[in-house]
C-alpha atoms as a PDB file:
ATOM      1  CA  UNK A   1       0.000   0.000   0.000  1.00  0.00           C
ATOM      2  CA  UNK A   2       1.298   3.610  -0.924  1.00  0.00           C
ATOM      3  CA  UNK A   3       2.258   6.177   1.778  1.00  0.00           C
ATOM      4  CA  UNK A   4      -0.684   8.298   0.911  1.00  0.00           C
ATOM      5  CA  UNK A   5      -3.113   4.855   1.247  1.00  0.00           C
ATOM      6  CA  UNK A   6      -1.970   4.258   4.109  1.00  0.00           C
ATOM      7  CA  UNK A   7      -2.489   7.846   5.637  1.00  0.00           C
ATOM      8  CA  UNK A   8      -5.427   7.649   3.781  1.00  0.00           C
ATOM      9  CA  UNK A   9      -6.789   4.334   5.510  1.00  0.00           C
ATOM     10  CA  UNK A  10      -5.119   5.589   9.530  1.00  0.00           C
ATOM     11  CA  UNK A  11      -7.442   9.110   9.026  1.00  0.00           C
ATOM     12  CA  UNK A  12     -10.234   7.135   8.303  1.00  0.00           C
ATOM     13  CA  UNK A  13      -9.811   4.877  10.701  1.00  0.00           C
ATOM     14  CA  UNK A  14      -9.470   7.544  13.387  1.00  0.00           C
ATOM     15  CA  UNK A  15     -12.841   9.160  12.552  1.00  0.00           C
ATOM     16  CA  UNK A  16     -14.410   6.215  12.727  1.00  0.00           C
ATOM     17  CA  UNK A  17     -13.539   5.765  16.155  1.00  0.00           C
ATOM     18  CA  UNK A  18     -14.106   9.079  17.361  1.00  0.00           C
ATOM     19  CA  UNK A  19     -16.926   9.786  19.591  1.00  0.00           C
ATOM     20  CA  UNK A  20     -19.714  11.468  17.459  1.00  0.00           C
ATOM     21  CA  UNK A  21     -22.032  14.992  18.326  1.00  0.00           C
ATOM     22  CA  UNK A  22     -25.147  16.502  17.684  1.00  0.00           C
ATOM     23  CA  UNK A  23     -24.953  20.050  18.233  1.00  0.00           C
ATOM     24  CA  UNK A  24     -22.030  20.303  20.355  1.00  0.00           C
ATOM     25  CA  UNK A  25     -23.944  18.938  23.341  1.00  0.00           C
ATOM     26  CA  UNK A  26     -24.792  15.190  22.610  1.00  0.00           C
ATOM     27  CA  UNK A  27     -21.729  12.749  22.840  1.00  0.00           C
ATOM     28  CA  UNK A  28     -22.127   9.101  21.208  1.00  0.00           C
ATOM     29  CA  UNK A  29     -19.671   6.593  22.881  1.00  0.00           C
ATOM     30  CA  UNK A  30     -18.667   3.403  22.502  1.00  0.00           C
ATOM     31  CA  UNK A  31     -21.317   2.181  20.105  1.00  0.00           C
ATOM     32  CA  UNK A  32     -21.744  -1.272  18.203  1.00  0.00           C
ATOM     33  CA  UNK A  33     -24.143  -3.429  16.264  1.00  0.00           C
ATOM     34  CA  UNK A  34     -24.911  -6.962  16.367  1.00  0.00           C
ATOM     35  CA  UNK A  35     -27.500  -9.359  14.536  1.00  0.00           C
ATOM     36  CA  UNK A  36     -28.437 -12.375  16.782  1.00  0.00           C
ATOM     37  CA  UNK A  37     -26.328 -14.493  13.820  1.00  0.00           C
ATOM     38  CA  UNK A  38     -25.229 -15.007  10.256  1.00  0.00           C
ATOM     39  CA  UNK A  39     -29.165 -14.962   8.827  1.00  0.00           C
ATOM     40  CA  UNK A  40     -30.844 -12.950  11.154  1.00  0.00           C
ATOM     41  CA  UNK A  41     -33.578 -10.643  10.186  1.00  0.00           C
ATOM     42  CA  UNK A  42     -32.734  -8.640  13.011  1.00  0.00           C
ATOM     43  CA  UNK A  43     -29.943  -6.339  14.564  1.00  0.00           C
ATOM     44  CA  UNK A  44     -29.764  -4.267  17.741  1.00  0.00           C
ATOM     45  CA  UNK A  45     -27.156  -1.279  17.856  1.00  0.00           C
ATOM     46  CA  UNK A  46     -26.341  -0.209  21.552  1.00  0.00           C
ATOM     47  CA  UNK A  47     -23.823   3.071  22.483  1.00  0.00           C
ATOM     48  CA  UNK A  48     -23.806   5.788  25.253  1.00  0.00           C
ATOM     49  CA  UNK A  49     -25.460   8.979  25.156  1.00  0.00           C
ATOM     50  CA  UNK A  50     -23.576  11.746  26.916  1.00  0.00           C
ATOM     51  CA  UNK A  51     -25.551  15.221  27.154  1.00  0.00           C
ATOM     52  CA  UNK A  52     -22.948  17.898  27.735  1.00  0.00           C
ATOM     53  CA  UNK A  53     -25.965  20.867  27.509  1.00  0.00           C
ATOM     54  CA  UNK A  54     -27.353  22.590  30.558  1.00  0.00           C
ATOM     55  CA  UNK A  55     -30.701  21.265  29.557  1.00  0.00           C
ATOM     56  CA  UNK A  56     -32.224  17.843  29.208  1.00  0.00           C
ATOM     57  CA  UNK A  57     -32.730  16.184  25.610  1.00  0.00           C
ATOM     58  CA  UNK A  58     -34.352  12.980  24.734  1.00  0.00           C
ATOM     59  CA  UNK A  59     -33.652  10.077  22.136  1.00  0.00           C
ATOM     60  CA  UNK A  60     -36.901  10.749  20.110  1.00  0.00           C
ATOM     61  CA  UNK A  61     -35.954   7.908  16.912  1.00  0.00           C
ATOM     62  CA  UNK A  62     -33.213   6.643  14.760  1.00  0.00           C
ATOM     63  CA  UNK A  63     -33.793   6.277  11.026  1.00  0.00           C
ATOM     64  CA  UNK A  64     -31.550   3.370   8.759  1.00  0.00           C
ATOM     65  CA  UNK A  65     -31.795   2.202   5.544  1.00  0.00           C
ATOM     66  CA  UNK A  66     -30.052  -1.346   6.926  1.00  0.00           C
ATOM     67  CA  UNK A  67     -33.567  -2.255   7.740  1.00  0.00           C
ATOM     68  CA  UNK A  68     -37.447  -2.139   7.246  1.00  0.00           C
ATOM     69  CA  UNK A  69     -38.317  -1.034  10.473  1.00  0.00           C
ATOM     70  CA  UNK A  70     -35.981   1.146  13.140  1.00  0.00           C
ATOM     71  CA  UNK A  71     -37.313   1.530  16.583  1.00  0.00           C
ATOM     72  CA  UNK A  72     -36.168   2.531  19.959  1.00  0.00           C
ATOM     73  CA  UNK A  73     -36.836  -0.793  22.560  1.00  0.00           C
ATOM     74  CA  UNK A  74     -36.405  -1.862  25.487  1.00  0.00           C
ATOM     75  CA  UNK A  75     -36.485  -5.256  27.772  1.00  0.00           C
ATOM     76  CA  UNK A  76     -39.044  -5.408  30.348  1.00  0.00           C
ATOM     77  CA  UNK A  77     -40.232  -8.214  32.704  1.00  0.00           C
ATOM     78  CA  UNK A  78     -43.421 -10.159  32.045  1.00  0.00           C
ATOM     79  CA  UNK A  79     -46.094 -10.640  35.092  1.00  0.00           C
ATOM     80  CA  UNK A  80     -44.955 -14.671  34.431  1.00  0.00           C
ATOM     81  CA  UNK A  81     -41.287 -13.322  34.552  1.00  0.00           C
ATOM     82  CA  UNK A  82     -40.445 -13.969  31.144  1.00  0.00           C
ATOM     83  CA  UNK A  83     -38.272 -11.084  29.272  1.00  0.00           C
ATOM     84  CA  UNK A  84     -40.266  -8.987  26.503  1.00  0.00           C
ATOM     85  CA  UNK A  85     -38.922  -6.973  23.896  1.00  0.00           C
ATOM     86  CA  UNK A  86     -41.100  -3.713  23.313  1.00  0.00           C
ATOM     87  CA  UNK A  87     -41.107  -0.433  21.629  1.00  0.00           C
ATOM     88  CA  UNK A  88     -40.775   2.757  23.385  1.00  0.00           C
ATOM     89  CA  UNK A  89     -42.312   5.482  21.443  1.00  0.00           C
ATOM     90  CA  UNK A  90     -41.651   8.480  23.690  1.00  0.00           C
ATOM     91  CA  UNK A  91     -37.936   7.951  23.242  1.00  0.00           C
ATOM     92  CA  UNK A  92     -35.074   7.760  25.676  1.00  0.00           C
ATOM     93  CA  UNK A  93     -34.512  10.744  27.975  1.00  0.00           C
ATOM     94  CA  UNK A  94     -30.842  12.121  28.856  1.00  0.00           C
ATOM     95  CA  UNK A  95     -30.827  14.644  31.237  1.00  0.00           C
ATOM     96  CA  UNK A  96     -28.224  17.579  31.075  1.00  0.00           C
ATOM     97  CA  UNK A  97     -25.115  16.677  32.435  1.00  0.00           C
ATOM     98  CA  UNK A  98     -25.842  12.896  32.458  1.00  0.00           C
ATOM     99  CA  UNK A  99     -25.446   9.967  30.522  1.00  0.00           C
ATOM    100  CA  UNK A 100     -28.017   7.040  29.028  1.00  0.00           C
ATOM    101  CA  UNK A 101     -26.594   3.459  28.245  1.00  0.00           C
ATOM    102  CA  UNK A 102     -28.066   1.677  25.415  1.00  0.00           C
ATOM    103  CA  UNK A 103     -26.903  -2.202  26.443  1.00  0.00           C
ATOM    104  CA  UNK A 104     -27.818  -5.256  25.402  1.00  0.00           C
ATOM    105  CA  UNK A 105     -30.676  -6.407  27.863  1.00  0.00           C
ATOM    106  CA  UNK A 106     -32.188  -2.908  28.277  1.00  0.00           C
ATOM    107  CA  UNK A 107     -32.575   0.104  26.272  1.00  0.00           C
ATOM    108  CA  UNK A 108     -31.292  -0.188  22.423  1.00  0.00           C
ATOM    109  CA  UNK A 109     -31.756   0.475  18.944  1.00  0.00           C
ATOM    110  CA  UNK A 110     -33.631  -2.459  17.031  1.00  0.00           C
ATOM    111  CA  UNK A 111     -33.368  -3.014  13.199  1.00  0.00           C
ATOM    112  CA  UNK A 112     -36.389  -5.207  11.789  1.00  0.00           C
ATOM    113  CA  UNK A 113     -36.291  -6.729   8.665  1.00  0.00           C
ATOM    114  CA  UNK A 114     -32.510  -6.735   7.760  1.00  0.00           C
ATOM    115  CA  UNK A 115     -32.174  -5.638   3.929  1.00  0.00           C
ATOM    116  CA  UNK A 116     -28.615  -7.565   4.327  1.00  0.00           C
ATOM    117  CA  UNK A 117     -26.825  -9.458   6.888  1.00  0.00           C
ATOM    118  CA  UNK A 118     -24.791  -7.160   9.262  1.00  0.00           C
ATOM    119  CA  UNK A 119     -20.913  -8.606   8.746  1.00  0.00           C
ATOM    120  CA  UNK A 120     -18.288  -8.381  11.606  1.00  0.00           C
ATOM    121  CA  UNK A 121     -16.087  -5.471  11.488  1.00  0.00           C
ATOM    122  CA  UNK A 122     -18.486  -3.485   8.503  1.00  0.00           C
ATOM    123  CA  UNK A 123     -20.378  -0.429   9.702  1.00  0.00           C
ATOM    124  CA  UNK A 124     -23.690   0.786   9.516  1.00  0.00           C
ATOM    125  CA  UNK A 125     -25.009   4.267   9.061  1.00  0.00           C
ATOM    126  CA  UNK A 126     -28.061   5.518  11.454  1.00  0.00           C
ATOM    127  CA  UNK A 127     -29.336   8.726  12.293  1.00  0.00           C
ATOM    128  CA  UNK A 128     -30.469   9.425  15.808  1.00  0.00           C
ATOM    129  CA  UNK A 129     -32.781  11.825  16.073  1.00  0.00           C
ATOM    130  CA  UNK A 130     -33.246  14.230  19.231  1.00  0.00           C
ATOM    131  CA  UNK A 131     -35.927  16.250  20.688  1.00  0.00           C
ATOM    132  CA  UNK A 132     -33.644  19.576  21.077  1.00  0.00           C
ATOM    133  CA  UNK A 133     -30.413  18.877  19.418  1.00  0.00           C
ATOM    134  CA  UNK A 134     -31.377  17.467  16.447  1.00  0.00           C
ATOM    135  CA  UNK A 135     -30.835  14.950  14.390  1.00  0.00           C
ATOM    136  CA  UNK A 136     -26.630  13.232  13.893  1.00  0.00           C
ATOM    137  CA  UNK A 137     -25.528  10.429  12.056  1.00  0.00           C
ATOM    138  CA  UNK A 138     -22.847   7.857  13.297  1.00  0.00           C
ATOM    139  CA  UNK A 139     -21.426   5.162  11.904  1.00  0.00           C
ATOM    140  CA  UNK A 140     -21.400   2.193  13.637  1.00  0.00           C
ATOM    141  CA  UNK A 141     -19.211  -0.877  13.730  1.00  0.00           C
ATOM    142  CA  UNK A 142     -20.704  -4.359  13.540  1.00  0.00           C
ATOM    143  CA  UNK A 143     -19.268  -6.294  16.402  1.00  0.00           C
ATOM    144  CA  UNK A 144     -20.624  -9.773  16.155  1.00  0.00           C
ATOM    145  CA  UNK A 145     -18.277 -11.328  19.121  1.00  0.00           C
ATOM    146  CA  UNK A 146     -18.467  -8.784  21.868  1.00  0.00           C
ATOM    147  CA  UNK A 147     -19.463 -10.285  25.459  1.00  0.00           C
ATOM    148  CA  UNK A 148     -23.030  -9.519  26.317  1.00  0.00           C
ATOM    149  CA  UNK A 149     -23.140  -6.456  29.101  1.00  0.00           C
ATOM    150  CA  UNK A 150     -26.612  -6.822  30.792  1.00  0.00           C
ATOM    151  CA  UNK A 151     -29.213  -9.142  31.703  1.00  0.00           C
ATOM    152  CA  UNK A 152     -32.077 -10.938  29.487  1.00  0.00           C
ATOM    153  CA  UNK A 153     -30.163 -12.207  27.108  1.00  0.00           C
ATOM    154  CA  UNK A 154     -28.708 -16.044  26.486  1.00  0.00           C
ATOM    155  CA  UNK A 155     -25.662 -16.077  24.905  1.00  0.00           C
ATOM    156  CA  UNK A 156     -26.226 -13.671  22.904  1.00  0.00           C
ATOM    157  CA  UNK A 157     -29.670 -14.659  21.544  1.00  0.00           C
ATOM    158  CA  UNK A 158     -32.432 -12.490  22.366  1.00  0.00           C
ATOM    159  CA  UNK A 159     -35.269 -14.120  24.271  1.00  0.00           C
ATOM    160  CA  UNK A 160     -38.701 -12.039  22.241  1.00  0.00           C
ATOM    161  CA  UNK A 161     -42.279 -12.760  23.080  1.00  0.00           C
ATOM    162  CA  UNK A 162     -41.660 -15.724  24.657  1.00  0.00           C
ATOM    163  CA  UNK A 163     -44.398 -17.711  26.188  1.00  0.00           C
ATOM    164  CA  UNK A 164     -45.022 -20.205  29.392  1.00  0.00           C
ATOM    165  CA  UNK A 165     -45.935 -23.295  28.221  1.00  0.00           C
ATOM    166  CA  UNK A 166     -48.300 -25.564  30.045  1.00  0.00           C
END
């Protein structure tokens, strides 16, 4: 590879992994995507949101053309204690000064209808839309190994609408 190439490739490279901002007061940190494996029809993309403003924001929706549907979810606990997957339409708030954590298990970013299979170590574009500082794009790397960091989830496999069975 040619000196410039190579410069070429290290810039790149360091953008990439540079935190991202909306406004100069919304901070996007260590982000990643994951589909549950090599044909799944669906992806999850989970990051920290830092809000450096003096006033709260909110995570209103993302928007993706690597699937159908893009929604903001969550994980909550079932009456029977079974782990549900479920949309959460008034958005995720971040108050000024604090941070939200997207992880698996809780809060996240959830791709329906994959138009192609998310492959380790590609990145996928999405655009996060906020109530007060707008809307940013970030590119995020696909990370199909990384350890799981919260709870409802079995090796990696999400657990969705499951049922007791009698």
């Amino acid at each position: 590879m040619s000196p410039m190439k190579t410069l070429l490739a290290a810039t790149a490279a360091t953008l990439l992994a540079l935190p991202a901002f909306a406004e100069g007061t919304i901070m996007i940190k260590d982000a990643y995507a994951r589909a549950s494996g090599p044909k799944a029809m669906a992806g999850a993309a989970f990051f920290q949101i830092m809000n450096q403003g003096e006033e709260d924001d909110r995570l209103i929706a993302a928007k993706s053309d690597v699937a159908k549907r893009v929604e903001l979810h969550t994980h909550k606990e079932s009456a029977e204690g079974v782990m549900q997957m479920m949309e959460v339409e008034e958005g995720f708030p971040i108050a000024a000064g604090g941070m939200h954590a997207l992880q698996r298990g809780g809060d996240h970013v959830m791709f329906m209808g994959l138009n192609q299979p998310f492959e380790d170590g590609s990145t996928i574009s999405v655009t996060l839309v906020f109530e007060k500082a707008g809307e940013m794009t970030v590119d995020i790397p696909v990370d199909l190994n990384r350890n799981p960091m919260g709870g409802g989830m079995d090796g990696g496999e999400m657990k969705q609408d499951a049922a007791p069975t009698n």
